[in-house]
C-alpha atoms as a PDB file:
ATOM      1  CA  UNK A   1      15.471  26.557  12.560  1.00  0.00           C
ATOM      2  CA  UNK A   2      12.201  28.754  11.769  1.00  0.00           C
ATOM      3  CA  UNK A   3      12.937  32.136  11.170  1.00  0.00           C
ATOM      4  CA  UNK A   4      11.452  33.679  13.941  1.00  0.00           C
ATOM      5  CA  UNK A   5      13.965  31.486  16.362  1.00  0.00           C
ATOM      6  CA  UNK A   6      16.820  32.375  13.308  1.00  0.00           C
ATOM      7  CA  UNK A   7      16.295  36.045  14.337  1.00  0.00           C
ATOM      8  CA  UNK A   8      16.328  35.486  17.571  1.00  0.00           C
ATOM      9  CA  UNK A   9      19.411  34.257  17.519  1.00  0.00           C
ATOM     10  CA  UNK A  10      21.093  37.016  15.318  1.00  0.00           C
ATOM     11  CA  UNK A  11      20.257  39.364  18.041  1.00  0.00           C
ATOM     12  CA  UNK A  12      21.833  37.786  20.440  1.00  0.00           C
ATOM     13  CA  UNK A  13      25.152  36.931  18.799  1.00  0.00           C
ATOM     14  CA  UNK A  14      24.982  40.833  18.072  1.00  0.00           C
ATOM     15  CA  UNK A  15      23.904  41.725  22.025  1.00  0.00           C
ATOM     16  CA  UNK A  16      26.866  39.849  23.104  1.00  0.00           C
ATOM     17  CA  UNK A  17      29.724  41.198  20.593  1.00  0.00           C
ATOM     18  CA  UNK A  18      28.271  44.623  21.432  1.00  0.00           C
ATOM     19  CA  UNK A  19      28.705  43.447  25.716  1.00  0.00           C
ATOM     20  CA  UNK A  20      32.668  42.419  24.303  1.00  0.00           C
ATOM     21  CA  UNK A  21      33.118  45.730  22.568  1.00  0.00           C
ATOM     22  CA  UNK A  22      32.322  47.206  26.200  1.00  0.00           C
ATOM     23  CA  UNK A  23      34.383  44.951  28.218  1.00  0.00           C
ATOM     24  CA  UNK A  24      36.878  46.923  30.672  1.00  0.00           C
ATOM     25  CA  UNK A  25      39.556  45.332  31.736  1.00  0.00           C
ATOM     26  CA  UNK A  26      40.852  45.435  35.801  1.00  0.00           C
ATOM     27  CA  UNK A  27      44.485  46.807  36.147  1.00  0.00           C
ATOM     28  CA  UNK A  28      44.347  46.845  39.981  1.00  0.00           C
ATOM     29  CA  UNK A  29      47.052  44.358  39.762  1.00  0.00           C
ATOM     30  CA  UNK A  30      49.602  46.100  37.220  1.00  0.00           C
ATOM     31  CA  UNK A  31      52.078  48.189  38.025  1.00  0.00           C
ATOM     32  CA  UNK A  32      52.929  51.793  36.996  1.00  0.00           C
ATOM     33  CA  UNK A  33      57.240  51.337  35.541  1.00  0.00           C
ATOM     34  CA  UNK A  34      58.434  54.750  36.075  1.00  0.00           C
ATOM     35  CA  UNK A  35      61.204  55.966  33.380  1.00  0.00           C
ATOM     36  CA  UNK A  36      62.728  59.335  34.695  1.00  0.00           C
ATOM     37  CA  UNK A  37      63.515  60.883  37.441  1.00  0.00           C
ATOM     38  CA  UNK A  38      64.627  57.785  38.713  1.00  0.00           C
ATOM     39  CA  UNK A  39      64.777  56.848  42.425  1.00  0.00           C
ATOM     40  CA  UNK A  40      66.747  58.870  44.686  1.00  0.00           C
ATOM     41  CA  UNK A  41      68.464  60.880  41.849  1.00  0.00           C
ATOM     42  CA  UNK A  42      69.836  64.288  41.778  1.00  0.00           C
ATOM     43  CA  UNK A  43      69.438  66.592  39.268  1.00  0.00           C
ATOM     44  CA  UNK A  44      70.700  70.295  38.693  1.00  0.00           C
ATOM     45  CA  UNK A  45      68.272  71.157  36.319  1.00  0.00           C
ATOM     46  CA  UNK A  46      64.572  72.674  38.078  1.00  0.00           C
ATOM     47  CA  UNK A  47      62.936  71.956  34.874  1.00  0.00           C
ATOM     48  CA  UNK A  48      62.362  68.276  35.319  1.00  0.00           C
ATOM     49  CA  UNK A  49      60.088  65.467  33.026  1.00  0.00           C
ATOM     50  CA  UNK A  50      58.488  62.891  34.717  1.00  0.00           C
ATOM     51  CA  UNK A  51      57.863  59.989  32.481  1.00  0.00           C
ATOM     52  CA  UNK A  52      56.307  56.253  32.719  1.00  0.00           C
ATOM     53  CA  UNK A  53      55.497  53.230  30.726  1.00  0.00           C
ATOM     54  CA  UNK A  54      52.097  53.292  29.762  1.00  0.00           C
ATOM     55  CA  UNK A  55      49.638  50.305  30.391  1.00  0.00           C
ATOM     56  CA  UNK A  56      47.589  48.513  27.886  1.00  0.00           C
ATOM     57  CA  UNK A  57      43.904  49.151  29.416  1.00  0.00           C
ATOM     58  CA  UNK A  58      44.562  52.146  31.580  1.00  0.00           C
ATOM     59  CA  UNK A  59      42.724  55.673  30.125  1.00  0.00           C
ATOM     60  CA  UNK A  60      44.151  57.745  32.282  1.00  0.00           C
ATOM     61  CA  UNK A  61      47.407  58.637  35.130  1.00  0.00           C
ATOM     62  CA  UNK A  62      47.042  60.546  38.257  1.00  0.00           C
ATOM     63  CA  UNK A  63      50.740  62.012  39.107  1.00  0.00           C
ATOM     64  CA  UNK A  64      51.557  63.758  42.631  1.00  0.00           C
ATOM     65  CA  UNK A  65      54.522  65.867  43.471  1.00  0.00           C
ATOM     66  CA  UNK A  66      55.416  66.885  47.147  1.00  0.00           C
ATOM     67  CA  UNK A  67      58.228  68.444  48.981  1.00  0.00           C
ATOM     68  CA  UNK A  68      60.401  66.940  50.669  1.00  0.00           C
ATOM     69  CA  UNK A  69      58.443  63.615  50.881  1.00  0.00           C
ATOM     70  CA  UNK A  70      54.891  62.326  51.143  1.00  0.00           C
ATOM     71  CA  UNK A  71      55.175  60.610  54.990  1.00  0.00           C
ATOM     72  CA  UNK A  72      56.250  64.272  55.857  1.00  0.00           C
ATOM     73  CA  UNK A  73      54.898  66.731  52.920  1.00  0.00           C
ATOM     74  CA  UNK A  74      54.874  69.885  53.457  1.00  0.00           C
ATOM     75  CA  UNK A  75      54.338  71.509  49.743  1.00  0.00           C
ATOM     76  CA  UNK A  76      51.919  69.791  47.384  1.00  0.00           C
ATOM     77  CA  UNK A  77      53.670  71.211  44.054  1.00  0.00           C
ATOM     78  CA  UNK A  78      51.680  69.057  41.953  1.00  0.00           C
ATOM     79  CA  UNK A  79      48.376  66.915  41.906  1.00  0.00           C
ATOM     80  CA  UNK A  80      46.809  66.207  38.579  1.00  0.00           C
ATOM     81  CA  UNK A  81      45.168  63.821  36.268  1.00  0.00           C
ATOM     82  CA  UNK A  82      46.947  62.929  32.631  1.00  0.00           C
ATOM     83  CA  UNK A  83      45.837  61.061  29.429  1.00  0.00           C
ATOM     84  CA  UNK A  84      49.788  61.381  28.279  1.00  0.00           C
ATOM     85  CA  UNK A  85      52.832  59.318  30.298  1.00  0.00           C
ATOM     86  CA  UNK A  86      54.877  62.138  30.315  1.00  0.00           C
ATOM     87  CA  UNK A  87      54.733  65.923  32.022  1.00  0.00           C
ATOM     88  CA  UNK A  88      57.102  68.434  32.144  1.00  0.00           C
ATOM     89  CA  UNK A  89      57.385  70.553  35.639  1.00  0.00           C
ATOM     90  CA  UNK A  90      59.642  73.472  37.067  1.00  0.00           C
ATOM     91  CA  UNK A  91      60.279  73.027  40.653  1.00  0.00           C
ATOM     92  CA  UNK A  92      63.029  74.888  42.611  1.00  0.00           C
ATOM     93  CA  UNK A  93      65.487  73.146  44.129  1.00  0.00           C
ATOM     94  CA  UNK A  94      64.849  70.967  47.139  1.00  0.00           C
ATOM     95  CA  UNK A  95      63.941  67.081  48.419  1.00  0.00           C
ATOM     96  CA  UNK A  96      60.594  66.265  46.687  1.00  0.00           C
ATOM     97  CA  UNK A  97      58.571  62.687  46.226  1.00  0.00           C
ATOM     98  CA  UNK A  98      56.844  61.918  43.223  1.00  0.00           C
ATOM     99  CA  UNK A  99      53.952  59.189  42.293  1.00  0.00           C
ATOM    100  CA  UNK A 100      51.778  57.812  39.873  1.00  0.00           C
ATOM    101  CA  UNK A 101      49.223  55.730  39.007  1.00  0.00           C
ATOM    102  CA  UNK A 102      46.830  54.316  36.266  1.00  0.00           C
ATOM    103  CA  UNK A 103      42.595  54.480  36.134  1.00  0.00           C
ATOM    104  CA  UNK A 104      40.070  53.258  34.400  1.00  0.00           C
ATOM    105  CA  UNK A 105      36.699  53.291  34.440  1.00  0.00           C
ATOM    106  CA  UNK A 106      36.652  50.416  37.033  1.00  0.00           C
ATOM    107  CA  UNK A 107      39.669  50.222  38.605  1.00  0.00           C
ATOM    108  CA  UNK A 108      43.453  51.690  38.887  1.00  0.00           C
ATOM    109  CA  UNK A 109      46.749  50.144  40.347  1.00  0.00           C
ATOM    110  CA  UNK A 110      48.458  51.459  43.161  1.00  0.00           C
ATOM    111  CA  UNK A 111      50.719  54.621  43.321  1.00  0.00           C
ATOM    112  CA  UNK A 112      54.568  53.645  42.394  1.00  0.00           C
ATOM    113  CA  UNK A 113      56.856  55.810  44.100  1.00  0.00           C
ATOM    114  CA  UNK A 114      60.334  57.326  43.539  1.00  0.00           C
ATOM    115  CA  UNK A 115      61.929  60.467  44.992  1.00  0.00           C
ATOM    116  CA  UNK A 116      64.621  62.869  43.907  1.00  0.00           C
ATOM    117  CA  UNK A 117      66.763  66.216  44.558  1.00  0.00           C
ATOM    118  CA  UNK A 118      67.064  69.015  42.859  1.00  0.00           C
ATOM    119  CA  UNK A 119      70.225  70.877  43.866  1.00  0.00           C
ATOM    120  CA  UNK A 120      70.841  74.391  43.584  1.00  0.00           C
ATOM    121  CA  UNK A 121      72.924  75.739  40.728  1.00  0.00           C
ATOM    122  CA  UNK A 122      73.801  79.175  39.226  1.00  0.00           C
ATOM    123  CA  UNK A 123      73.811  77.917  35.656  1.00  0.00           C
ATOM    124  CA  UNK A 124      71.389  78.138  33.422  1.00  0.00           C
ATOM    125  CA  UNK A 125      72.537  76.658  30.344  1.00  0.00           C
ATOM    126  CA  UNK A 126      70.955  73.357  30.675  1.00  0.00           C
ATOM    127  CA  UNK A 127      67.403  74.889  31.832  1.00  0.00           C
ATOM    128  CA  UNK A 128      64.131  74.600  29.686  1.00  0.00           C
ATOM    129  CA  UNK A 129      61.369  77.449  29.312  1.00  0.00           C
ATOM    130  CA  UNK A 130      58.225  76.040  29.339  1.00  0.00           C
ATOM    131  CA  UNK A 131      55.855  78.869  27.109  1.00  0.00           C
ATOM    132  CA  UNK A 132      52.010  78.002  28.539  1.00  0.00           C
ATOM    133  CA  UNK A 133      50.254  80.617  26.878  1.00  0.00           C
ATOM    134  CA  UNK A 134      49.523  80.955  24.001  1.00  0.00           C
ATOM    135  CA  UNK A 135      50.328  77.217  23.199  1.00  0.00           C
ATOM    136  CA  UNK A 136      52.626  76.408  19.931  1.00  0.00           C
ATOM    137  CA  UNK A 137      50.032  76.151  17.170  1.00  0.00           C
ATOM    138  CA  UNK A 138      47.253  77.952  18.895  1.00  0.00           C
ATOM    139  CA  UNK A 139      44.180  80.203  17.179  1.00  0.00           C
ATOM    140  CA  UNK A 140      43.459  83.111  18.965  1.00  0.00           C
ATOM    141  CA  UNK A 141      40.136  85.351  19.065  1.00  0.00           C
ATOM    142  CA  UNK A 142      41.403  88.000  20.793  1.00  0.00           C
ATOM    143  CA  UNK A 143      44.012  90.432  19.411  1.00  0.00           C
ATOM    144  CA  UNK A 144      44.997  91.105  23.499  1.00  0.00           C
ATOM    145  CA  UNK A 145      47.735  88.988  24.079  1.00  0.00           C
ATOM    146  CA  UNK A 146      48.679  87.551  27.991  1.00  0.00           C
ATOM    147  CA  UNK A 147      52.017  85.669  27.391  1.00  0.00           C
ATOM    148  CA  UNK A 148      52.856  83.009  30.509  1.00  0.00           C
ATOM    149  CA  UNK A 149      56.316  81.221  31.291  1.00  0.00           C
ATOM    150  CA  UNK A 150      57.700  79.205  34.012  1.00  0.00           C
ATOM    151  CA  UNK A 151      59.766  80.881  36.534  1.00  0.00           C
ATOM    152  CA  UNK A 152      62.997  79.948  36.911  1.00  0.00           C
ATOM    153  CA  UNK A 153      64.927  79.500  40.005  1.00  0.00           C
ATOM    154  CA  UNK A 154      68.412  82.008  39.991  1.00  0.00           C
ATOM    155  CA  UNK A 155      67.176  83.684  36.763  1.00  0.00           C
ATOM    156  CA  UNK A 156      67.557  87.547  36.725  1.00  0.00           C
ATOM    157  CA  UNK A 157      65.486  88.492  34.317  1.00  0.00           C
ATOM    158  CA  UNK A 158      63.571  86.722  30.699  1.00  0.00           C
ATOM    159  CA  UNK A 159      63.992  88.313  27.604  1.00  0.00           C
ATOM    160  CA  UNK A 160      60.630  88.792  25.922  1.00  0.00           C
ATOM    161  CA  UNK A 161      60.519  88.835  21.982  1.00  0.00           C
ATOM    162  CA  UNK A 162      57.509  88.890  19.522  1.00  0.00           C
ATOM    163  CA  UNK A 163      57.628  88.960  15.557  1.00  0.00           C
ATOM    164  CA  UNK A 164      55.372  88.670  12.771  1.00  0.00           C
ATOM    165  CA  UNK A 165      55.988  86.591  10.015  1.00  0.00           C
ATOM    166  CA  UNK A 166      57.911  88.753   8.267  1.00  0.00           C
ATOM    167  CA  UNK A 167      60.358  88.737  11.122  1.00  0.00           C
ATOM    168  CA  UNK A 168      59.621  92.361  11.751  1.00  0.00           C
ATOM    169  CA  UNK A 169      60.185  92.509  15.826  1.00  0.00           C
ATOM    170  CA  UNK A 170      56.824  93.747  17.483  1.00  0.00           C
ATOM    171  CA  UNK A 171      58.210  93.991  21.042  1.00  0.00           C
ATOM    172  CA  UNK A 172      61.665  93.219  22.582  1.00  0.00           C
ATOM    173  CA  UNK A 173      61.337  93.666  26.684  1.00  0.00           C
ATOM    174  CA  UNK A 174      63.856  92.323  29.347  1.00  0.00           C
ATOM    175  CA  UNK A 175      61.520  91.372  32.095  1.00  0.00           C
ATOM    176  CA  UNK A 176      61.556  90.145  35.710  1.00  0.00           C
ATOM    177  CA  UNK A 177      57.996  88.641  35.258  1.00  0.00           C
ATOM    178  CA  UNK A 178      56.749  85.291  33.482  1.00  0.00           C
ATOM    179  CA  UNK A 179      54.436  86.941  32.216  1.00  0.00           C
ATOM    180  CA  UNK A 180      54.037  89.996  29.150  1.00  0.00           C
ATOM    181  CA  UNK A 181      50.478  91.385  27.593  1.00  0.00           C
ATOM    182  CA  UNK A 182      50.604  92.853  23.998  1.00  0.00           C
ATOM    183  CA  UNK A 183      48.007  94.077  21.908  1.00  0.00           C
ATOM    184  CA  UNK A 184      48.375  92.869  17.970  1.00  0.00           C
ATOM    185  CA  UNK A 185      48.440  95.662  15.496  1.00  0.00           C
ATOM    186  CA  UNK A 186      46.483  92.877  13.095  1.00  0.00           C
ATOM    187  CA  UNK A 187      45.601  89.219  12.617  1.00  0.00           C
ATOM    188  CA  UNK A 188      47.981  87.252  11.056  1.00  0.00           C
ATOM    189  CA  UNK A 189      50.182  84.750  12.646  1.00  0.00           C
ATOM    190  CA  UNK A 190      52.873  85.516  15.294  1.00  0.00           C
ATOM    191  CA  UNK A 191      56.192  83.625  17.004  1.00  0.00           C
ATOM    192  CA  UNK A 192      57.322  84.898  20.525  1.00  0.00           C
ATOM    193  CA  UNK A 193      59.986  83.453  22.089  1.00  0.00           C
ATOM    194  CA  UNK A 194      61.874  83.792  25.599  1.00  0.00           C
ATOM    195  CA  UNK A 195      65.161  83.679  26.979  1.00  0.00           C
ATOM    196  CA  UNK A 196      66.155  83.275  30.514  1.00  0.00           C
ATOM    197  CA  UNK A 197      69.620  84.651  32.157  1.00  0.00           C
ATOM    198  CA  UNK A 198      71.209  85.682  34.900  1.00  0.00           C
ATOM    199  CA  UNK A 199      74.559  87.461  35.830  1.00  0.00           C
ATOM    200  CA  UNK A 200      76.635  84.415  34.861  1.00  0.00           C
ATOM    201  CA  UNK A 201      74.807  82.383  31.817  1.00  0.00           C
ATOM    202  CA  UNK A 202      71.435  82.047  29.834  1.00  0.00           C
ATOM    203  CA  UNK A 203      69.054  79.453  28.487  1.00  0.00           C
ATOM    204  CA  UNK A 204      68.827  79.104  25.204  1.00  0.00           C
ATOM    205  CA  UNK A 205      65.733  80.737  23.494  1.00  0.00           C
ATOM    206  CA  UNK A 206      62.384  79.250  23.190  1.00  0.00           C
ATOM    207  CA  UNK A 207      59.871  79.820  20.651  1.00  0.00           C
ATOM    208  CA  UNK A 208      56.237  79.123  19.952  1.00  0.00           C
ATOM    209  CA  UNK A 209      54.035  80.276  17.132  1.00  0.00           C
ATOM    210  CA  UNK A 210      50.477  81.401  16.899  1.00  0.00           C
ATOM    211  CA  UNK A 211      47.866  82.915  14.773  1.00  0.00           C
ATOM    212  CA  UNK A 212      44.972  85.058  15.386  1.00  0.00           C
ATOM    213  CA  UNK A 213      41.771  85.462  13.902  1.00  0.00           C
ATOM    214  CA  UNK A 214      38.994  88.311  15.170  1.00  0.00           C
ATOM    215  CA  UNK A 215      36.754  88.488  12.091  1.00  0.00           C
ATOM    216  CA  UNK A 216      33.529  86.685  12.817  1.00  0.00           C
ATOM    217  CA  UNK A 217      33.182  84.539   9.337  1.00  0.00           C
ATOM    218  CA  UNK A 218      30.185  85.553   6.310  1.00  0.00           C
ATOM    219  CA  UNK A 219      26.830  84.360   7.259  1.00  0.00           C
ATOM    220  CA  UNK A 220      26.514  81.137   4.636  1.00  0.00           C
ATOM    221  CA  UNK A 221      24.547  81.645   1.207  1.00  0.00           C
ATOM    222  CA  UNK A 222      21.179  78.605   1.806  1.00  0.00           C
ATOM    223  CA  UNK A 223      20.683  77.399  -1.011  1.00  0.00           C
ATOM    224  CA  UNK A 224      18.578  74.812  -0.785  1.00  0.00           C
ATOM    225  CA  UNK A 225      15.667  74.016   0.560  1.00  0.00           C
ATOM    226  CA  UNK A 226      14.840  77.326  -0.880  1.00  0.00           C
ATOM    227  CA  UNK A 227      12.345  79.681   1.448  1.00  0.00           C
ATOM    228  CA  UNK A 228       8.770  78.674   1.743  1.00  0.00           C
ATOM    229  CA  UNK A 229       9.373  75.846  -0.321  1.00  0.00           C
ATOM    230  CA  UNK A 230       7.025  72.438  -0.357  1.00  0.00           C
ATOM    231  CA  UNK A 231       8.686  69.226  -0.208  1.00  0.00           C
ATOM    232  CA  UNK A 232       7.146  66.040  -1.719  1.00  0.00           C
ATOM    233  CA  UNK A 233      10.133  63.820  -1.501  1.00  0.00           C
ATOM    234  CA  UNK A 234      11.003  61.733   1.341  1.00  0.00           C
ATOM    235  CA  UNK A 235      14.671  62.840   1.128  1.00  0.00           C
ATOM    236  CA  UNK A 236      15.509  66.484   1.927  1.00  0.00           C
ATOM    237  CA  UNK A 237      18.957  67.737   0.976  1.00  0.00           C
ATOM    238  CA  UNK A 238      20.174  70.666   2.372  1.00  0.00           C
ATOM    239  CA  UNK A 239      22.823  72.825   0.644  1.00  0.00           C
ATOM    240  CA  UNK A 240      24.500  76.322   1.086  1.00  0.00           C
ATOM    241  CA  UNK A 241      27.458  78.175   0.155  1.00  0.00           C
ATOM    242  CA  UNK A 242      30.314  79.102   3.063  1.00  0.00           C
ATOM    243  CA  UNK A 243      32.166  81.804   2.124  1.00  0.00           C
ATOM    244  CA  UNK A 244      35.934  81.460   2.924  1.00  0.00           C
ATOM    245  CA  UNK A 245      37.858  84.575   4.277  1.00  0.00           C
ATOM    246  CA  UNK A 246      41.546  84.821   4.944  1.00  0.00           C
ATOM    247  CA  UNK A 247      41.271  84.179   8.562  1.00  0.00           C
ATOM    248  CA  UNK A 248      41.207  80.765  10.210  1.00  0.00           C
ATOM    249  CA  UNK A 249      39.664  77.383   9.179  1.00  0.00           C
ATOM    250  CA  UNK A 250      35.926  77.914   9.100  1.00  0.00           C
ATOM    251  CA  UNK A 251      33.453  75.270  10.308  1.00  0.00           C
ATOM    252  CA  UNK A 252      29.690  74.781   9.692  1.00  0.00           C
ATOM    253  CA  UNK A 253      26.528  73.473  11.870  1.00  0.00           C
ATOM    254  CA  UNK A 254      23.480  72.514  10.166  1.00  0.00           C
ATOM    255  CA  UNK A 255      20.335  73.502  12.395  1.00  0.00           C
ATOM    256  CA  UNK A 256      17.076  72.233  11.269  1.00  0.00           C
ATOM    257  CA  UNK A 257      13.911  73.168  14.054  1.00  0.00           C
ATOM    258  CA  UNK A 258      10.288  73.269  14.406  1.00  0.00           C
ATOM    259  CA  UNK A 259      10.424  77.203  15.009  1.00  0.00           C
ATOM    260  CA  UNK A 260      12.295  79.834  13.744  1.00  0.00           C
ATOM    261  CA  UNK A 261      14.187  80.731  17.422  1.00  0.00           C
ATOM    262  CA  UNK A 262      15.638  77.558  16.357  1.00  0.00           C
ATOM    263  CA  UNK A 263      15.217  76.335  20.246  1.00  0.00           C
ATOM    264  CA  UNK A 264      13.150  73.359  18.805  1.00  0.00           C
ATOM    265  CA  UNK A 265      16.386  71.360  17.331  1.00  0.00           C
ATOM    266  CA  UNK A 266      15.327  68.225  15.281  1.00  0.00           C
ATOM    267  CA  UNK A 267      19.047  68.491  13.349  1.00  0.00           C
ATOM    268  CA  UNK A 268      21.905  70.074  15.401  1.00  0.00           C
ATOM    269  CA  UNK A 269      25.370  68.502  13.037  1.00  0.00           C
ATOM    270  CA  UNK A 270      28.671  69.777  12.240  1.00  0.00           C
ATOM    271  CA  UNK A 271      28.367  69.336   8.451  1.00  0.00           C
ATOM    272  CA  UNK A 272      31.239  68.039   6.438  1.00  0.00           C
ATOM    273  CA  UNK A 273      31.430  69.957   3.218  1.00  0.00           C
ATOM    274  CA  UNK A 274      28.144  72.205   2.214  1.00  0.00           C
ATOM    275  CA  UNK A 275      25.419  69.246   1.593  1.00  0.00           C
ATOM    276  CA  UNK A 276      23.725  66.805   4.169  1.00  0.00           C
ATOM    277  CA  UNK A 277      20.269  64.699   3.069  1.00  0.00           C
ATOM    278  CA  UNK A 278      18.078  63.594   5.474  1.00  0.00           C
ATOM    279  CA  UNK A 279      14.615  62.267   6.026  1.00  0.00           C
ATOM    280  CA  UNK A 280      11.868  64.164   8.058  1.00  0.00           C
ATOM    281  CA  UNK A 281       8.370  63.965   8.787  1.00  0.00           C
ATOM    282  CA  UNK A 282       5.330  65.759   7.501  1.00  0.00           C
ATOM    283  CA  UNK A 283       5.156  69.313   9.118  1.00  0.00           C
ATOM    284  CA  UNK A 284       6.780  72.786   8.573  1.00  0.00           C
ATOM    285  CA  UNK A 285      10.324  73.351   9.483  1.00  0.00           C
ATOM    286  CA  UNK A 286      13.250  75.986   9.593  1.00  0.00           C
ATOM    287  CA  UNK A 287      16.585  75.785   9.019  1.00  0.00           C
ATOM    288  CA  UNK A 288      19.813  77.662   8.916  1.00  0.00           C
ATOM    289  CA  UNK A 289      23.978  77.245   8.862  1.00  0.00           C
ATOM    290  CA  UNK A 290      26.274  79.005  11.159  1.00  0.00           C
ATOM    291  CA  UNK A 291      29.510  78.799  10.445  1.00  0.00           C
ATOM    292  CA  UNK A 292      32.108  78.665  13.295  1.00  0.00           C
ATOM    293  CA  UNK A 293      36.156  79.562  12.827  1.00  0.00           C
ATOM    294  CA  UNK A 294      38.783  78.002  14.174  1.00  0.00           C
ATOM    295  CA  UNK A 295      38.797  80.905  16.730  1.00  0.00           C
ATOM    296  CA  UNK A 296      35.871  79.873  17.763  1.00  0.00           C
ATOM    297  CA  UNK A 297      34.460  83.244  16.132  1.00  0.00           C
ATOM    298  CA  UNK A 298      30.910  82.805  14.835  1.00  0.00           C
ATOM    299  CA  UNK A 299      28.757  84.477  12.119  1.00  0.00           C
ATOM    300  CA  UNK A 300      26.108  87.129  13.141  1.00  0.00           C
ATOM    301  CA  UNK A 301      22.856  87.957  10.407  1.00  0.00           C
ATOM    302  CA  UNK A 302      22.570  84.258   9.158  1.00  0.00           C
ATOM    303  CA  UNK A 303      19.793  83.583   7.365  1.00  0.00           C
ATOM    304  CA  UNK A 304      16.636  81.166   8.625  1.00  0.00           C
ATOM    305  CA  UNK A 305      14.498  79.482   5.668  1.00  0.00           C
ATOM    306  CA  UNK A 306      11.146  78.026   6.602  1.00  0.00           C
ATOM    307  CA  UNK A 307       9.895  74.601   4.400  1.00  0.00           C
ATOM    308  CA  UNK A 308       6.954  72.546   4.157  1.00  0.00           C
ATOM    309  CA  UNK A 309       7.653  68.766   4.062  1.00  0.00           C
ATOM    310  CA  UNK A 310       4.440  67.236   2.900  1.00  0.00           C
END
């Protein structure tokens, strides 16, 4: 085989493992195996999961809630798409219908079907309080605080509690809402929790933790190239120093451009560590690092450092 037919070849062995690697399989024939609620059951709790088996080549589920049933719906309570096989939903009690099914890029199955009851109780023991906002784990930019629950069905009232982490209590409310705003005194990391009750019995309490971070990081130290310098080698490697403050995780994006508005990207990255090398053309460049917290706060004053790479 001469070499030119050899390379021939080699390309397309590697055209058609690359056409593999984007293969997508049709699931219009699988079907969606629901867990929970099961068919036609009743439940006393208005906090309800909805769970299925997940299926090998599907990306993504589309789940639909309505009340009392879909031939004769009335309430669409729910209607979203899902990466997970599980949700967690508070309905009040009545008939509802539930569905769900898998897509992909190609295809998806059909909707499987299953409905249940929720029936009305005074007890509260048993009930879950789902905290949306601010998510467990969450980093915050704002030090003005909305605080969102579910609502649940025969609860009175929702006790409302926010610490710090040195369990000093911040605010302590009995509210009627699922919902509270506070403004922080400081940054620092926070747990609020909420319990549910009525004239009878109570949830248990539910907590979530969260930090928050206003401080816009230090503009990074550029170290090199250094400003105005000339460049003979073919490899550039940029380097610069990130100052670390007590706030939140800081990240840093490498610009390099043909002006110094920066609008003329040739090098847009999110830099792991404080070095990237590169090669570049002849011509005059500028570049800069803005750093980014976890907050999504980002430096102000950065420096821009012009080069010539000859």
């Amino acid at each position: 085989m001469t070499t030119t037919k050899k390379f021939i070849y080699l390309l397309l062995i590697a055209a058609l493992a690359s056409c593999q690697d984007l293969i997508v399989e049709d699931i219009s024939e699988e079907t969606v195996h629901i867990l929970v609620p099961q068919d036609n059951v009743s439940t006393m709790s208005s906090t309800v999961t909805f769970a299925w088996e997940k299926i090998e080549d599907a990306d993504s589920y589309q789940i639909q809630i309505v009340s009392p049933d879909f031939e004769n719906a009335q309430t669409l309570c729910y209607d979203s798409v899902t990466t997970s096989n599980k949700i967690t939903f508070s309905l009040n009690p009545g008939k509802f219908e539930w569905r769900v099914k898998a897509l992909n890029d190609i295809s998806e199955t059909k909707y499987t079907n299953h409905k249940f009851v929720i029936d009305s109780t005074l007890d509260l023991s048993s009930e879950k309080i789902l905290l949306y906002t601010p998510i467990d784990g969450a980093t915050l930019g704002s030090d003005s605080i909305t605080f969102r629950w579910n609502k649940l069905y025969n609860a009175d009232n929702y006790k409302f509690t926010l610490v710090n982490t040195n369990n000093e209590t911040l605010a302590e409310k009995l509210l009627t809402d699922s919902e509270y705003g506070v403004k922080l005194p400081s940054d620092g990391m926070y747990r609020w929790s909420v319990c549910a009750s009525n004239a009878n019995t109570s949830t248990q309490t539910f907590s979530a933790t969260f930090t928050t971070d206003t401080k816009a990081p230090e503009a990074s130290l550029l170290k090199t190239p250094t400003n105005k310098q000339t460049i003979l080698s073919d490899t550039i490697t940029f380097s610069w120093a990130t100052s670390q403050d007590s706030g939140s995780e800081i990240f840093d994006s490498l610009i390099v451009a043909h002006d110094s508005a920066l609008s003329d990207k040739v090098l847009a990255i999110k830099a792991i560590g404080s070095t990237y090398s590169d090669t570049l053309s002849a011509g005059t460049y500028y570049w800069t690092v803005i750093s980014i917290d976890k907050a999504g706060n980002k430096c102000v004053n950065n420096s821009v450092y012009t080069f010539v790479k000859e």
